[in-house]
C-alpha atoms as a PDB file:
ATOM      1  CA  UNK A   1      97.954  54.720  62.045  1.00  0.00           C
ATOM      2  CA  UNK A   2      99.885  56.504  64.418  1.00  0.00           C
ATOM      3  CA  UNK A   3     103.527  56.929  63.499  1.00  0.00           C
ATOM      4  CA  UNK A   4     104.879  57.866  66.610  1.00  0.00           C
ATOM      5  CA  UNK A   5     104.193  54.512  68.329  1.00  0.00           C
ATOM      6  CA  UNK A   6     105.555  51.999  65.853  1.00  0.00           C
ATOM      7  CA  UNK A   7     108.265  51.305  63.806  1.00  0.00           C
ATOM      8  CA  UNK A   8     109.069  52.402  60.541  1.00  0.00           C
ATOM      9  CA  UNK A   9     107.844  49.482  58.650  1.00  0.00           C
ATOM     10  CA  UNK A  10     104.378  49.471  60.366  1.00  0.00           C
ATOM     11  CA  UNK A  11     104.011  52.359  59.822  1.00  0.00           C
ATOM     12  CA  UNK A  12     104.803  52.151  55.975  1.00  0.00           C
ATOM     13  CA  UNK A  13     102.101  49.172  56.099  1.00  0.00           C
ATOM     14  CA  UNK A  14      99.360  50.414  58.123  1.00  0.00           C
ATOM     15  CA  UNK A  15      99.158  53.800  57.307  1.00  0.00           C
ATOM     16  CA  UNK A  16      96.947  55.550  54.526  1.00  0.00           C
ATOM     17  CA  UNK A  17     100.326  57.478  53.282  1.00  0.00           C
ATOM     18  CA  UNK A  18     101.898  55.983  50.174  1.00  0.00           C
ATOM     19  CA  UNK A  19     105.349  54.888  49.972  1.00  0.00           C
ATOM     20  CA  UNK A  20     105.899  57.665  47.332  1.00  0.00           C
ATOM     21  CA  UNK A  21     104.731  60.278  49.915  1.00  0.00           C
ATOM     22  CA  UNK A  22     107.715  59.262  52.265  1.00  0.00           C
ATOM     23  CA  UNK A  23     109.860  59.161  49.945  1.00  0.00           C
ATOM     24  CA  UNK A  24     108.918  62.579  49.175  1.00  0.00           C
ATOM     25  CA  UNK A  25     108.520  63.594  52.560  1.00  0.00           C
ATOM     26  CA  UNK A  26     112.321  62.161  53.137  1.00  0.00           C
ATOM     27  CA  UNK A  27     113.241  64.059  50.201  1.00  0.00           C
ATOM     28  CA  UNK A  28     112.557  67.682  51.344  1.00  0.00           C
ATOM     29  CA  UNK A  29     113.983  66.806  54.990  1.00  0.00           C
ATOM     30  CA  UNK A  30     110.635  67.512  56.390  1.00  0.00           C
ATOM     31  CA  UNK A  31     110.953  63.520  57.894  1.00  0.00           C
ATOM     32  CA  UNK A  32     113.730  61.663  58.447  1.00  0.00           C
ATOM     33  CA  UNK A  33     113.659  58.222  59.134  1.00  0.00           C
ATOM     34  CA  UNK A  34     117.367  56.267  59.824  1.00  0.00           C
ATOM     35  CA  UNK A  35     117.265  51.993  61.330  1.00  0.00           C
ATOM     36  CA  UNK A  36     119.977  51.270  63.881  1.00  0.00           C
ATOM     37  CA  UNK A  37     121.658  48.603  61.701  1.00  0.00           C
ATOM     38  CA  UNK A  38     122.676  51.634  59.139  1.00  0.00           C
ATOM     39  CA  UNK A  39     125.157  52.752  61.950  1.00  0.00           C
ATOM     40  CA  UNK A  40     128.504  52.136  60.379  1.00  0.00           C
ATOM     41  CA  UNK A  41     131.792  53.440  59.508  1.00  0.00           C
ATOM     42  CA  UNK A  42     131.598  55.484  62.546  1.00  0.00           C
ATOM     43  CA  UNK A  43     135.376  57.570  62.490  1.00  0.00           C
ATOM     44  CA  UNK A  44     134.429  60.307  65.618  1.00  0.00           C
ATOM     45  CA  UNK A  45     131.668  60.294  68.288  1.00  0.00           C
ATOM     46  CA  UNK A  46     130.771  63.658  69.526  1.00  0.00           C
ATOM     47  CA  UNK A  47     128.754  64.096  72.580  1.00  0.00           C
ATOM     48  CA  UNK A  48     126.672  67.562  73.814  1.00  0.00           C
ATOM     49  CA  UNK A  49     125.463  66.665  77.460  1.00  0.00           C
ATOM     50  CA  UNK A  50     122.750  69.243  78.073  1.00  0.00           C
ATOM     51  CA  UNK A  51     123.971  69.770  81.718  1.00  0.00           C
ATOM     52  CA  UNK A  52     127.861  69.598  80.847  1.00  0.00           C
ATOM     53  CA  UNK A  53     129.295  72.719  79.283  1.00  0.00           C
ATOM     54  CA  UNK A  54     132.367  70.428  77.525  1.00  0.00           C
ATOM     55  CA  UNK A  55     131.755  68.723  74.644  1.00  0.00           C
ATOM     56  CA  UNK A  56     133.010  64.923  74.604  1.00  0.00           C
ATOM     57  CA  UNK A  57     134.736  63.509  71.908  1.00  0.00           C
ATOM     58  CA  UNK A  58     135.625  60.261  71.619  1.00  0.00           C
ATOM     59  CA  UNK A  59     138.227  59.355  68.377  1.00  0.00           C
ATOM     60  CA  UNK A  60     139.343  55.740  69.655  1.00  0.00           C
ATOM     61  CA  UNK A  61     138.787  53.106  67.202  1.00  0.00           C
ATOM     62  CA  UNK A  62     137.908  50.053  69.455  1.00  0.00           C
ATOM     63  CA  UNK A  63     135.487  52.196  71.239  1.00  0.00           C
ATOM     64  CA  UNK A  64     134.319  53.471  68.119  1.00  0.00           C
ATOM     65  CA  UNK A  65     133.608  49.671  66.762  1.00  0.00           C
ATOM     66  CA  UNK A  66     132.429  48.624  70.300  1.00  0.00           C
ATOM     67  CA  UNK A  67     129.652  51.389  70.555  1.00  0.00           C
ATOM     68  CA  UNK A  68     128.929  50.838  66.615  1.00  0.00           C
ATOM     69  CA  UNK A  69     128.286  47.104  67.379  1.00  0.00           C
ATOM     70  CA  UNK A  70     125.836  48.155  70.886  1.00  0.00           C
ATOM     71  CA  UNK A  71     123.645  50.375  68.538  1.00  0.00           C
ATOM     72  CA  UNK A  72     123.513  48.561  65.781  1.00  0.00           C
ATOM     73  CA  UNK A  73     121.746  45.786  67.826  1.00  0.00           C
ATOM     74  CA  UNK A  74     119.572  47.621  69.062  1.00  0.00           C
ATOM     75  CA  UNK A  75     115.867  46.964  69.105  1.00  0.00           C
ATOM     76  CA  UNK A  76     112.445  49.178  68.759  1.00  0.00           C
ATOM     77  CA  UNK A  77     111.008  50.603  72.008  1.00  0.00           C
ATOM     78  CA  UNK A  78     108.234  52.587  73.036  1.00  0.00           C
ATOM     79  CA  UNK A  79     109.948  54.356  75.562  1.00  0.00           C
ATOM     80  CA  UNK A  80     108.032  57.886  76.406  1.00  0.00           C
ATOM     81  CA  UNK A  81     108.759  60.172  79.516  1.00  0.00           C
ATOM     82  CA  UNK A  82     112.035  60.426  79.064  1.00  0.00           C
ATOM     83  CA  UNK A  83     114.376  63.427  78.615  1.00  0.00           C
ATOM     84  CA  UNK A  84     116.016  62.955  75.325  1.00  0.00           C
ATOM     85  CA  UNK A  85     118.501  65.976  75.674  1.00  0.00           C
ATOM     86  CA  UNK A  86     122.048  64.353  75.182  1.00  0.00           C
ATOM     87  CA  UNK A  87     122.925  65.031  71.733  1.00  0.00           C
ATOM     88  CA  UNK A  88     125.508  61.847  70.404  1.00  0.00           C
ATOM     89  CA  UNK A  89     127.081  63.031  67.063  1.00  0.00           C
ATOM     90  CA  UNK A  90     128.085  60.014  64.826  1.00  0.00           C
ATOM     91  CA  UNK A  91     130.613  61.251  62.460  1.00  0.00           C
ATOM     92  CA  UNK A  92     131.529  58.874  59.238  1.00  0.00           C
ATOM     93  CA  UNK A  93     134.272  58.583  57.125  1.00  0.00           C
ATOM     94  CA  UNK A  94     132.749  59.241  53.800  1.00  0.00           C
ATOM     95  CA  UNK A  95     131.975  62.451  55.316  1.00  0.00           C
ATOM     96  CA  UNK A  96     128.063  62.350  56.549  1.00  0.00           C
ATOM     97  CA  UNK A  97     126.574  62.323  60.010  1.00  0.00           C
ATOM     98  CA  UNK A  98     123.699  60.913  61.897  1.00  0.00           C
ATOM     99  CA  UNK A  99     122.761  62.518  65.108  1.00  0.00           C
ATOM    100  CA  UNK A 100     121.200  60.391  68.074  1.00  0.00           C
ATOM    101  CA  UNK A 101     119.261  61.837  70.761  1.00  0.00           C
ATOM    102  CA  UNK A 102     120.183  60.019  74.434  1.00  0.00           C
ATOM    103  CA  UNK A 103     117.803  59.655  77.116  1.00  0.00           C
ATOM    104  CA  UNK A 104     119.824  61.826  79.813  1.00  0.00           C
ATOM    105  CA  UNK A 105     118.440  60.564  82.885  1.00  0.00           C
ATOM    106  CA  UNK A 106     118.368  56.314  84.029  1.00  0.00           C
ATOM    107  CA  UNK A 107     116.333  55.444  80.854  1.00  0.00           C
ATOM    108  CA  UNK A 108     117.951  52.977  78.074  1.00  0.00           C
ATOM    109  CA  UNK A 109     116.699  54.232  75.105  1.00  0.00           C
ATOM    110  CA  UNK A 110     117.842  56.782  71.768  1.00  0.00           C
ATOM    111  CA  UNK A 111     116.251  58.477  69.468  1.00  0.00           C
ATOM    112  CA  UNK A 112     117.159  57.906  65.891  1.00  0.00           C
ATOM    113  CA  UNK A 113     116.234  59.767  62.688  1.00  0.00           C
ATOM    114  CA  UNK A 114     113.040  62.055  63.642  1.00  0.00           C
ATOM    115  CA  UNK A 115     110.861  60.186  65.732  1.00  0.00           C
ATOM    116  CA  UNK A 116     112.084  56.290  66.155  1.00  0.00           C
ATOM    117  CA  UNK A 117     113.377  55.152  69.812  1.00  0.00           C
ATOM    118  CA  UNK A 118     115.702  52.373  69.894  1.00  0.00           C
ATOM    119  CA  UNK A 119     117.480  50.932  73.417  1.00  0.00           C
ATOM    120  CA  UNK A 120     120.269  48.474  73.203  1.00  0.00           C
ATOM    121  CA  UNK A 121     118.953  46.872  76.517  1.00  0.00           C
ATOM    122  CA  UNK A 122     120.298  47.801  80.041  1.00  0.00           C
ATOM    123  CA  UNK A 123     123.298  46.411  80.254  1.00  0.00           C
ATOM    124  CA  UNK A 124     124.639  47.547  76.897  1.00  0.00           C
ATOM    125  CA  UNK A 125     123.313  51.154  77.529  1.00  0.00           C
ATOM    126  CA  UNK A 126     125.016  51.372  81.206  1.00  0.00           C
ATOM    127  CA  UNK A 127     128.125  49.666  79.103  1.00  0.00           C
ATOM    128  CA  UNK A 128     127.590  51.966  76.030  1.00  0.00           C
ATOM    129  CA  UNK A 129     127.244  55.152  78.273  1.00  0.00           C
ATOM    130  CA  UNK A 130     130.245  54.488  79.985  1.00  0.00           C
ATOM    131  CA  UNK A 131     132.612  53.712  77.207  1.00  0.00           C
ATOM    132  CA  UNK A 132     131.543  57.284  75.854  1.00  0.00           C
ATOM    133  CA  UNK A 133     132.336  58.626  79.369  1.00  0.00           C
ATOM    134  CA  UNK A 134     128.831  59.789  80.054  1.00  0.00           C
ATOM    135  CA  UNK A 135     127.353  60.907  83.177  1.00  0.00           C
ATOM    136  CA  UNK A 136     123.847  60.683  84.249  1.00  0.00           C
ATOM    137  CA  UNK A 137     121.847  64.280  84.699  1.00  0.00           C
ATOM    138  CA  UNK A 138     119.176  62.318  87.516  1.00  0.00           C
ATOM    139  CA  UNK A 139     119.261  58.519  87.950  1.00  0.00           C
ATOM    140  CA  UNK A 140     115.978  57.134  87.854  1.00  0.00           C
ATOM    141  CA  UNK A 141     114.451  54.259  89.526  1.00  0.00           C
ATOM    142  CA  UNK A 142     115.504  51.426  88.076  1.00  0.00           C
END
């Protein structure tokens, strides 16, 4: 099975790896695998544009909780092409991280964990991005 065009739990299904070799896989951070509802407890967002030389950080709780609640219902894509090259820090209060890779042009979608792309839908992206006070590198066609 190829792992890079289906979600985690097809892949866990379909694929001639064992469970116990993800696991282990997991375990020596050579893979990483994270779901979109694990997004939670969320105290600082920061934000690395590739084409902005400031750093964004965003430390409001309601639009902490509201961009929490956007990626959290987000759903599986296949969405290829795109230039995944804003990096979204999501800083927690028991002290870990998770780091989400945006797609920096007009596409919806994030990469989560190491290979897993995940869009919230249009109008929750466009909402999402501009909570977070993110430009657009190049618009695409919509």
């Amino acid at each position: 099975a190829k792992i890079d065009s289906m979600p985690m739990e097809a892949a866990w299904k379909e694929s001639p790896i064992s469970q116990a070799l993800w696991d282990y896989l997991e375990s020596q951070d050579l893979f990483h695998a994270e779901r979109p509802e694990n997004i939670s407890g969320i105290k600082r967002i920061r934000i690395r544009q590739w084409n902005q030389e400031q750093e964004i950080l965003v430390e409001d709780e309601e639009t902490i909780r509201e961009v929490e609640r956007i990626l959290q219902g987000s759903a599986f894509t296949d969405v290829s092409g795109c230039p995944y090259a804003d990096l979204v820090y999501l800083e927690k209060q028991d002290g870990t991280s998770m780091t989400l890779q945006f797609a920096a042009d007009g596409c919806d979608g994030f990469i989560l964990g190491d290979y897993a792309c995940y869009t919230p839908g249009r109008a929750e992206w466009d909402r999402m991005r501009n909570l977070l006070g993110m430009e657009l590198a190049v618009p695409a066609d919509r």
